[in-house]
Protein backbone atom coordinates (compact mmCIF):
# COMPACT_ATOMS: atom_id res chain seq x y z
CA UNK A 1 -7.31 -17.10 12.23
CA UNK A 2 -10.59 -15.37 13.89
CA UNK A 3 -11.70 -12.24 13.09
CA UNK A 4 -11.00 -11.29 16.70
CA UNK A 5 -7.26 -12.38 16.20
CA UNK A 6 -6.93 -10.80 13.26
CA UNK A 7 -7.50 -7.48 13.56
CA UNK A 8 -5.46 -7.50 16.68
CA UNK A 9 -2.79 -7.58 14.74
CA UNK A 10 -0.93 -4.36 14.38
CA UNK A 11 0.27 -5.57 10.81
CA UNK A 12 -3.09 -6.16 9.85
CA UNK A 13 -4.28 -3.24 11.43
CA UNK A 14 -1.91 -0.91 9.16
CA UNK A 15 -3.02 -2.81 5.58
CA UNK A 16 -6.31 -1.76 6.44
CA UNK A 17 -5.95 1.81 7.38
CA UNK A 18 -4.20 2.04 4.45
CA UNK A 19 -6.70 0.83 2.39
CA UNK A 20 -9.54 2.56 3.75
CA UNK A 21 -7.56 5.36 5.37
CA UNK A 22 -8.87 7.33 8.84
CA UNK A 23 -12.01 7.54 7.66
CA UNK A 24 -13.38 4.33 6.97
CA UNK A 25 -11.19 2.53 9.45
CA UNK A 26 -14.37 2.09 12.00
CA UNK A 27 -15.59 0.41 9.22
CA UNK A 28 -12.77 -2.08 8.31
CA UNK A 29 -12.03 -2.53 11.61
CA UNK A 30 -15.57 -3.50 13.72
CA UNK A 31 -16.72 -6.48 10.89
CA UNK A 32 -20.06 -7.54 11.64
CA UNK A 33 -21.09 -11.10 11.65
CA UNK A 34 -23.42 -11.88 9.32
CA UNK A 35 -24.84 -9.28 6.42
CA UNK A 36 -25.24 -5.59 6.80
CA UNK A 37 -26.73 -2.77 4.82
CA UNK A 38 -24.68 0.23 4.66
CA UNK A 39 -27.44 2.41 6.48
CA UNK A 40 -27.03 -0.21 9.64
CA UNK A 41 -22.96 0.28 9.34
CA UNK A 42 -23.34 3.95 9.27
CA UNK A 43 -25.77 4.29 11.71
CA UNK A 44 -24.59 1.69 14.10
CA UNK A 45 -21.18 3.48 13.76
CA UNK A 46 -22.14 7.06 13.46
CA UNK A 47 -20.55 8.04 10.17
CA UNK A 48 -21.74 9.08 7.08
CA UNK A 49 -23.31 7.08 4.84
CA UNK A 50 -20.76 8.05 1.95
CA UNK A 51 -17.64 7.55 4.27
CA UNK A 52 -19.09 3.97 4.68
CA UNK A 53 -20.08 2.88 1.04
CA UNK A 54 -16.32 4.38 0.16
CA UNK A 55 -15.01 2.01 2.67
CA UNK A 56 -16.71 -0.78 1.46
CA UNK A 57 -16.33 -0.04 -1.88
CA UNK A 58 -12.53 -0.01 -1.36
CA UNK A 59 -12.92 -3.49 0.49
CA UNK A 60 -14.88 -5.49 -2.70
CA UNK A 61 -12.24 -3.73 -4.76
CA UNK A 62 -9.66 -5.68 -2.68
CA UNK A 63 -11.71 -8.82 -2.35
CA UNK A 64 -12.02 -8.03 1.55
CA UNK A 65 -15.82 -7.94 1.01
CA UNK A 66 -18.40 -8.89 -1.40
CA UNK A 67 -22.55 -8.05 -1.31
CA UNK A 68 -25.69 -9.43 -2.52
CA UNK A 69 -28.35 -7.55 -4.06
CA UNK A 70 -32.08 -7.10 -2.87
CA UNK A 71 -34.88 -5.77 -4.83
CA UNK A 72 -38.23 -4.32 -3.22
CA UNK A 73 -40.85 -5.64 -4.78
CA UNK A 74 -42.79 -2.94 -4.00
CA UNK A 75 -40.84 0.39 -4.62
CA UNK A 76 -38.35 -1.42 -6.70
CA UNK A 77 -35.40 -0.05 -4.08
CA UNK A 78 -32.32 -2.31 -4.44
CA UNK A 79 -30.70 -3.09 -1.09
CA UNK A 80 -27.34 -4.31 -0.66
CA UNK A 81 -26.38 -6.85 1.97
CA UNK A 82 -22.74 -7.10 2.76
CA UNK A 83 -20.48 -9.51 4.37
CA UNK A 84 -16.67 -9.29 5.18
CA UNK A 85 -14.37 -11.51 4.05
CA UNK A 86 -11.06 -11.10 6.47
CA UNK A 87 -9.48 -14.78 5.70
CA UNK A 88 -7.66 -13.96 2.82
CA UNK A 89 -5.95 -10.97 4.66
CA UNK A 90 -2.72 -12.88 5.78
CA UNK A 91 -2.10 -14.22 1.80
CA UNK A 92 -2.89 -10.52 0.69
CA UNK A 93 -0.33 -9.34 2.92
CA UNK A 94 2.41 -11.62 1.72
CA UNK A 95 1.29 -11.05 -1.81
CA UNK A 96 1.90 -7.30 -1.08
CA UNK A 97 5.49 -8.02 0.26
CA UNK A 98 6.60 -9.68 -2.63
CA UNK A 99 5.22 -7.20 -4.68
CA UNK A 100 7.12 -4.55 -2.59
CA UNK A 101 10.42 -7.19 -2.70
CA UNK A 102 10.45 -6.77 -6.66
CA UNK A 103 10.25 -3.35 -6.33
CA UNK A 104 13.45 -3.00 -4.28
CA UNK A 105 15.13 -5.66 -6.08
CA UNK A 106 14.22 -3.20 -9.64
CA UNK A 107 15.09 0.13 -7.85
CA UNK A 108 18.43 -1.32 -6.11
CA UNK A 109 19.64 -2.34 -9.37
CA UNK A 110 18.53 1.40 -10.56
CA UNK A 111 20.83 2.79 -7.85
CA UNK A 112 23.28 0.48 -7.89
CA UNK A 113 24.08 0.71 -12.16
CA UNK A 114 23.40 4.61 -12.57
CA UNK A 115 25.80 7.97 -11.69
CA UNK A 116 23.83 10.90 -10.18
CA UNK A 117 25.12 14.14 -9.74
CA UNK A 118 22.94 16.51 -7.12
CA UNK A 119 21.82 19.96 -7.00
CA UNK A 120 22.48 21.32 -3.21
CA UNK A 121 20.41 24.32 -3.51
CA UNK A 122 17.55 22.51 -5.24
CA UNK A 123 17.82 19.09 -3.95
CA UNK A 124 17.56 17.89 -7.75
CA UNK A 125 18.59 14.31 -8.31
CA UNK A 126 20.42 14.05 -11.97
CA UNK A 127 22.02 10.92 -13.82
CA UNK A 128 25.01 11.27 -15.07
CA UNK A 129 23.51 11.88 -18.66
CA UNK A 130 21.00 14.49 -17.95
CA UNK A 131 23.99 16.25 -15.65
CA UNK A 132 26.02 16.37 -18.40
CA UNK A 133 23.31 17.75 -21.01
CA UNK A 134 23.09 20.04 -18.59
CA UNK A 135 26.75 21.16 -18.67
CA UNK A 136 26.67 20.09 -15.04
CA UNK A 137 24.75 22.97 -13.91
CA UNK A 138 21.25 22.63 -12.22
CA UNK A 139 18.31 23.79 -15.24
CA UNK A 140 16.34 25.17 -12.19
CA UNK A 141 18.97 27.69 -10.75
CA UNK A 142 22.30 27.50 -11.85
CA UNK A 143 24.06 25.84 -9.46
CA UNK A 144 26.94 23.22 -9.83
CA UNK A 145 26.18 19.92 -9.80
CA UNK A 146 27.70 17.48 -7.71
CA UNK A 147 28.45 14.18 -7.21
CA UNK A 148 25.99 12.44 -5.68
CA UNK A 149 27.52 9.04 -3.58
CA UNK A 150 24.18 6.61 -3.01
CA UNK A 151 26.00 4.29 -1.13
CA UNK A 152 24.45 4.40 2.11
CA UNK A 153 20.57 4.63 0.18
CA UNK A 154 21.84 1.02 -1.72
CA UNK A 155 22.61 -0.29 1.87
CA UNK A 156 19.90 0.73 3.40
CA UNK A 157 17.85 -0.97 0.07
CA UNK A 158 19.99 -3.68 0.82
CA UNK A 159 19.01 -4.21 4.35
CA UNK A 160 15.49 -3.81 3.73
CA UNK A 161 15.47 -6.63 1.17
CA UNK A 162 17.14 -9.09 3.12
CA UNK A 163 14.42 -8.56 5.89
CA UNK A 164 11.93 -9.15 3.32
CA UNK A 165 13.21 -12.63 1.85
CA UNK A 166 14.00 -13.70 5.49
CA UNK A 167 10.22 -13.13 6.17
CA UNK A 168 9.22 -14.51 3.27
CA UNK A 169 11.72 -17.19 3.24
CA UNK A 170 13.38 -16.55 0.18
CA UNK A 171 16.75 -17.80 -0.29
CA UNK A 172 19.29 -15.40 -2.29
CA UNK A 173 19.91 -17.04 -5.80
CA UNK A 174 23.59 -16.87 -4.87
CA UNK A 175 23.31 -18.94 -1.92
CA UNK A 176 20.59 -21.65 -3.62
């Protein structure tokens, strides 16, 4: 997929915001061919210089970018030349879903095996166990405690995790 291509997609477009967040977006977003010092990037961008090293940082961290050092022979400066590295972004992604999937899967199971009991006033979220340490009554102000139905939250959990195997095209163990 070309650079071009990818970062038109709106997808693609959100995994890097979040990454880099507002700030370095014009930096995640307008790769350069070729290397780049991080004075050209900030200049040619008109950012900070530490907006744009944090950006970049954040993108080596996440092996969207890598650099090669320079030394000045005469003042000894090191320069660093970077280059972008966008065509591992789609494998990322899905890497990222499935982490996400096993999440849910873990959380739904949570929700799904557990008894909480709610505190209206407080909007405290009890297991059964803690509730009933608590005599049923909320530690924070004294209210009753009541049962807390998580049916439609498991649906919803539900839901999202069949949306994720079907993109991912994961078959349900049951139906294998």
């Amino acid at each position: 997929m070309a650079f071009e291509e990818l970062l038109s997609d709106p997808v693609i477009q959100k995994y890097l915001h979040e990454l880099v967040g507002p700030t370095g977006m014009p930096v995640a977003a307008a790769p350069p061919d070729g290397e780049v010092t991080d004075e050209e990037l900030a200049e040619e961008l008109g950012l900070e210089l530490n907006d744009v090293r944090r950006a970049l940082f954040i993108l080596y961290e996440n092996d969207l970018a890598s650099y090669r050092r320079l030394r000045d022979e005469d003042s000894g400066w090191l320069t660093y030349l970077w280059t972008f590295e966008y065509d591992n972004i789609p494998e990322k992604l899905e890497s990222e879903m499935h982490r996400l999937l096993d999440a849910l899967e873990v959380r739904r199971e949570y929700e799904q095996d557990h008894e909480f009991y709610l505190c209206e006033q407080c909007s405290l979220r009890f297991e059964f166990g803690e509730a009933m340490d608590f005599g049923f009554q909320c530690p924070n102000c004294g209210n009753q405690l009541v049962d807390m139905g998580n049916d439609r939250l498991v649906e919803a959990m539900d839901e999202r995790i069949d949306e994720l195997r079907d993109e991912l095209n994961i078959v349900p163990e049951a139906e294998a």
